[in-house]
Structure formats: C-alpha cells, structure tokens
PDB file of N, CA and C in Angstrom:
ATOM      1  N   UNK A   1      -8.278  -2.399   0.006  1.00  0.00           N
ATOM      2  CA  UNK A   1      -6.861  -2.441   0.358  1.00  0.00           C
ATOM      3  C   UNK A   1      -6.651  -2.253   1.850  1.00  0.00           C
ATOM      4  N   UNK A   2      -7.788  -2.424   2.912  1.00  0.00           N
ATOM      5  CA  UNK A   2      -7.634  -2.108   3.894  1.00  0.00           C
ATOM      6  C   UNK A   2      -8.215  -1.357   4.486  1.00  0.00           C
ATOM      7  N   UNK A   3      -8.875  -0.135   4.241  1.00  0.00           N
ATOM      8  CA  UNK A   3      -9.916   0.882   4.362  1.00  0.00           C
ATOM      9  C   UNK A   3      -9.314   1.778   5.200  1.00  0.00           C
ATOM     10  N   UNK A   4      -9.978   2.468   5.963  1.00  0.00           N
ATOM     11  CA  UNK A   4      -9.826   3.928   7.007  1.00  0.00           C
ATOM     12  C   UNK A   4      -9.843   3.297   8.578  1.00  0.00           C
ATOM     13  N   UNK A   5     -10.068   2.146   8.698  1.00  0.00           N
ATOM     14  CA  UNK A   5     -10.358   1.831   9.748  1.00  0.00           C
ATOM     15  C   UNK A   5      -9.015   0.841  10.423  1.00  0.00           C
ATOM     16  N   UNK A   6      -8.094   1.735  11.590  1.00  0.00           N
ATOM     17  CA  UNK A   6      -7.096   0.747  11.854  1.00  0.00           C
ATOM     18  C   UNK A   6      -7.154   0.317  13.632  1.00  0.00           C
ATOM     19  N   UNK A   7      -7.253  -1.037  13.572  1.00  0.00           N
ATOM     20  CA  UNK A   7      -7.147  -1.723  14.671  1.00  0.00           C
ATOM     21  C   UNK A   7      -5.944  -2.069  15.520  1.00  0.00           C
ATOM     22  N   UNK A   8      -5.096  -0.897  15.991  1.00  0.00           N
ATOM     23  CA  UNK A   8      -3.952  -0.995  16.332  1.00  0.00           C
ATOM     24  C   UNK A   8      -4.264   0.098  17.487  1.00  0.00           C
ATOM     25  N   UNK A   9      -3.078  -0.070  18.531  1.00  0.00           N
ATOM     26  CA  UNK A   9      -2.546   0.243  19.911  1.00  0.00           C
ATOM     27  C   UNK A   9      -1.597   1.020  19.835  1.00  0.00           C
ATOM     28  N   UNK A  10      -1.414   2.474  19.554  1.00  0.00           N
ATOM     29  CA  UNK A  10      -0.346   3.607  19.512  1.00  0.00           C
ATOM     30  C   UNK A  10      -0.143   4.389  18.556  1.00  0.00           C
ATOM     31  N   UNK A  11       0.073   5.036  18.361  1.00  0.00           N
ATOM     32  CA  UNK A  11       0.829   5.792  17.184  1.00  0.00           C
ATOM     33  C   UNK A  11       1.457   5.247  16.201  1.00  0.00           C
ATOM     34  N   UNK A  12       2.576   4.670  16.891  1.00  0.00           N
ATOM     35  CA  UNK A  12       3.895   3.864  16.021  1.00  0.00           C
ATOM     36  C   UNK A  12       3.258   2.325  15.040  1.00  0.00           C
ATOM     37  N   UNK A  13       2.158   2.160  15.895  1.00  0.00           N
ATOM     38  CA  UNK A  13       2.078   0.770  15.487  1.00  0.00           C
ATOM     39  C   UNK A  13       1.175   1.265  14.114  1.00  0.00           C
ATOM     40  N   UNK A  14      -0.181   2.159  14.633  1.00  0.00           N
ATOM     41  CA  UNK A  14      -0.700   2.910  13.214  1.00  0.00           C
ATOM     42  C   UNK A  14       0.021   3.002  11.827  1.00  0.00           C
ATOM     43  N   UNK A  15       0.779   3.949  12.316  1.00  0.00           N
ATOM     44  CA  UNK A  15       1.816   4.516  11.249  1.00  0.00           C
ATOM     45  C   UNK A  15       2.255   3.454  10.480  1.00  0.00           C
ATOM     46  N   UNK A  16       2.690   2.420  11.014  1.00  0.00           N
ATOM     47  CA  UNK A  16       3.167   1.015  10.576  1.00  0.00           C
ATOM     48  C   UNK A  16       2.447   0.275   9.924  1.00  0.00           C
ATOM     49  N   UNK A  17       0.609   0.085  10.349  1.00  0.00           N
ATOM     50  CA  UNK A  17       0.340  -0.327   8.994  1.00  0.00           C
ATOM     51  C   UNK A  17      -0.481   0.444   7.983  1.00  0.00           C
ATOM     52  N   UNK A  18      -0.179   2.065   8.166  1.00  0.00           N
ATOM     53  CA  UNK A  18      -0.766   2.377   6.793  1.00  0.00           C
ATOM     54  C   UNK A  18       0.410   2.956   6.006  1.00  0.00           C
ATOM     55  N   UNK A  19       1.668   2.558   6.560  1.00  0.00           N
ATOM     56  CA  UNK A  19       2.798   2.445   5.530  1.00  0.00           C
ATOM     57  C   UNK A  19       3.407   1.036   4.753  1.00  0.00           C
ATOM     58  N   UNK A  20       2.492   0.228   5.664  1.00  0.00           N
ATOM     59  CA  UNK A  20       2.216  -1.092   5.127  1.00  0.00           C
ATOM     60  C   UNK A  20       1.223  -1.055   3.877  1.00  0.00           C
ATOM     61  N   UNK A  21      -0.190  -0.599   3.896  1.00  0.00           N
ATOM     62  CA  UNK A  21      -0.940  -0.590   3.329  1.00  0.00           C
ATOM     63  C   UNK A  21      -0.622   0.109   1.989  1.00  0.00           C
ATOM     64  N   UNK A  22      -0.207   1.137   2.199  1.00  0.00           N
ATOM     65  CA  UNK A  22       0.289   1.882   0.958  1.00  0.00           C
ATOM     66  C   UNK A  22       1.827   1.135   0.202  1.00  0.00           C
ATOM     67  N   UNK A  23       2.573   0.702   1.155  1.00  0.00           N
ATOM     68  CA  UNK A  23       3.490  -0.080   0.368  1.00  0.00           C
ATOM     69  C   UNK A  23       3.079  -1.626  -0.533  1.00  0.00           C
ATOM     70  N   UNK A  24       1.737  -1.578  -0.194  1.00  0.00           N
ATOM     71  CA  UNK A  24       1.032  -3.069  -0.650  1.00  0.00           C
ATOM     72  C   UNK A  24       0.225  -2.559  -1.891  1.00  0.00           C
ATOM     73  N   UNK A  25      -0.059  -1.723  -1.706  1.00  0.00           N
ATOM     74  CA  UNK A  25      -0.985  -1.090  -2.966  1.00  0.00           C
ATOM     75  C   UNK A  25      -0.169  -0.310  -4.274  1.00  0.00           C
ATOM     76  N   UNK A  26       1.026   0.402  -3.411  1.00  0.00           N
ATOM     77  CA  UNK A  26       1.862   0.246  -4.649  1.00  0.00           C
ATOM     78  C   UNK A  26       2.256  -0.373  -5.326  1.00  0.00           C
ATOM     79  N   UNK A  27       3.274  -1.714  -4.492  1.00  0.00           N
ATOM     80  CA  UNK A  27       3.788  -2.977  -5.308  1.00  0.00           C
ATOM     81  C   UNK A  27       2.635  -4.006  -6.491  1.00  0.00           C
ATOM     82  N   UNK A  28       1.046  -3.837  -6.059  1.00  0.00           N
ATOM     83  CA  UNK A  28       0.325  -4.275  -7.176  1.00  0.00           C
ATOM     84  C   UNK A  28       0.136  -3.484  -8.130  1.00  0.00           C
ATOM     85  N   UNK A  29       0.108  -1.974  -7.841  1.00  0.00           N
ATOM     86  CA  UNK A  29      -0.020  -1.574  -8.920  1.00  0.00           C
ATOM     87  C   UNK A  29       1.419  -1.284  -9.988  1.00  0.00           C
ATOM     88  N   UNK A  30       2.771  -1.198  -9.359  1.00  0.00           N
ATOM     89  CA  UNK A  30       3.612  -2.029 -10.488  1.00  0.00           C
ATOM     90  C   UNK A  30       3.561  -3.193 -11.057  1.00  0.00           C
ATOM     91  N   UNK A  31       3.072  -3.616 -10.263  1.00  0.00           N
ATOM     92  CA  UNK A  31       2.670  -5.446 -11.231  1.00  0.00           C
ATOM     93  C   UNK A  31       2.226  -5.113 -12.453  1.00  0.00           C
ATOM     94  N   UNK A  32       0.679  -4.882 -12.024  1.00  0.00           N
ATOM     95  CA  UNK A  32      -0.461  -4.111 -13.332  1.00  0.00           C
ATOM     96  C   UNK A  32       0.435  -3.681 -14.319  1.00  0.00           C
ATOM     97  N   UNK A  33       0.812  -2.589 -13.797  1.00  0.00           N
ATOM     98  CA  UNK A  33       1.606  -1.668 -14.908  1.00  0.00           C
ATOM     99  C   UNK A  33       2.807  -2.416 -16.132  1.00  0.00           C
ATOM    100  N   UNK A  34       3.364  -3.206 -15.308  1.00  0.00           N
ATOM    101  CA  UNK A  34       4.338  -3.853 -15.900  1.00  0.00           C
ATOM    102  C   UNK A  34       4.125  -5.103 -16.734  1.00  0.00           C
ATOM    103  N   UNK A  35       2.983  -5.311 -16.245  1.00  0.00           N
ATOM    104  CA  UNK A  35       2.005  -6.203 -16.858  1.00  0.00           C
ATOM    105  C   UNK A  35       1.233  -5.911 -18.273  1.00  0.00           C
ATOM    106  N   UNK A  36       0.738  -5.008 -17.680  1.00  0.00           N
ATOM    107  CA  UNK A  36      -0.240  -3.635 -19.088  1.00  0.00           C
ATOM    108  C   UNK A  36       0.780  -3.239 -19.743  1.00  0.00           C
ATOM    109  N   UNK A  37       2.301  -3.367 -19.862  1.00  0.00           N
ATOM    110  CA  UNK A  37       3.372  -2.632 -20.816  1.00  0.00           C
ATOM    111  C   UNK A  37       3.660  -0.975 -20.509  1.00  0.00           C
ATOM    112  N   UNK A  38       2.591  -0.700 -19.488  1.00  0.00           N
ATOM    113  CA  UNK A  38       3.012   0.392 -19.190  1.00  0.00           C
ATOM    114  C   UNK A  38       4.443   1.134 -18.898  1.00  0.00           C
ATOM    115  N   UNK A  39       5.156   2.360 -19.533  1.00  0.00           N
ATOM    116  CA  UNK A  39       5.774   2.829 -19.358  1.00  0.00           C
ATOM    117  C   UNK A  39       5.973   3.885 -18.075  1.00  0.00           C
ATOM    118  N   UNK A  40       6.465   3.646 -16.577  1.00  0.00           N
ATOM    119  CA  UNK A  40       6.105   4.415 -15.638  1.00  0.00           C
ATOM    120  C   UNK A  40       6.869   5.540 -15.630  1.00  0.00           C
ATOM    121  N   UNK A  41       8.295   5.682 -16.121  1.00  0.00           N
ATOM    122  CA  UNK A  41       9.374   7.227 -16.002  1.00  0.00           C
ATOM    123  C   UNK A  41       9.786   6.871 -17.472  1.00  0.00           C
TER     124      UNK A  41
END
C-alpha cells in the first residue's frame, strides 16, 4: 500500500501522502467488506 518509505520535500507534503495512503487503504477495505456482506457498525 505504499510502505514506510516517503519520497517527498517537507513536512506538509509527507503528511499528505500518508493521509493519502491510509485514505486509500481504507476505501478498499470498505469495498472488501461490502463485498464479503460484512456488517461494519
């Protein structure tokens, strides 16, 4: 999903894509879920 390793210039820009990364890894794993019939709440 991206790993530990970020190739970015600042702080801000960091932050940006491992709130990217985590917003990408969530949205598949609602897929899955919703997919699998899973009940999430």
């Amino acid at each position: 999903m991206g790993g530990k390793l970020l190739r970015t210039i600042g702080h801000a820009r960091a932050n940006f894509a491992m709130t990217m990364m985590a917003a990408c890894y969530n949205l598949k794993r609602l897929v899955y879920c919703m997919e699998a019939g899973i009940e999430a709440f």
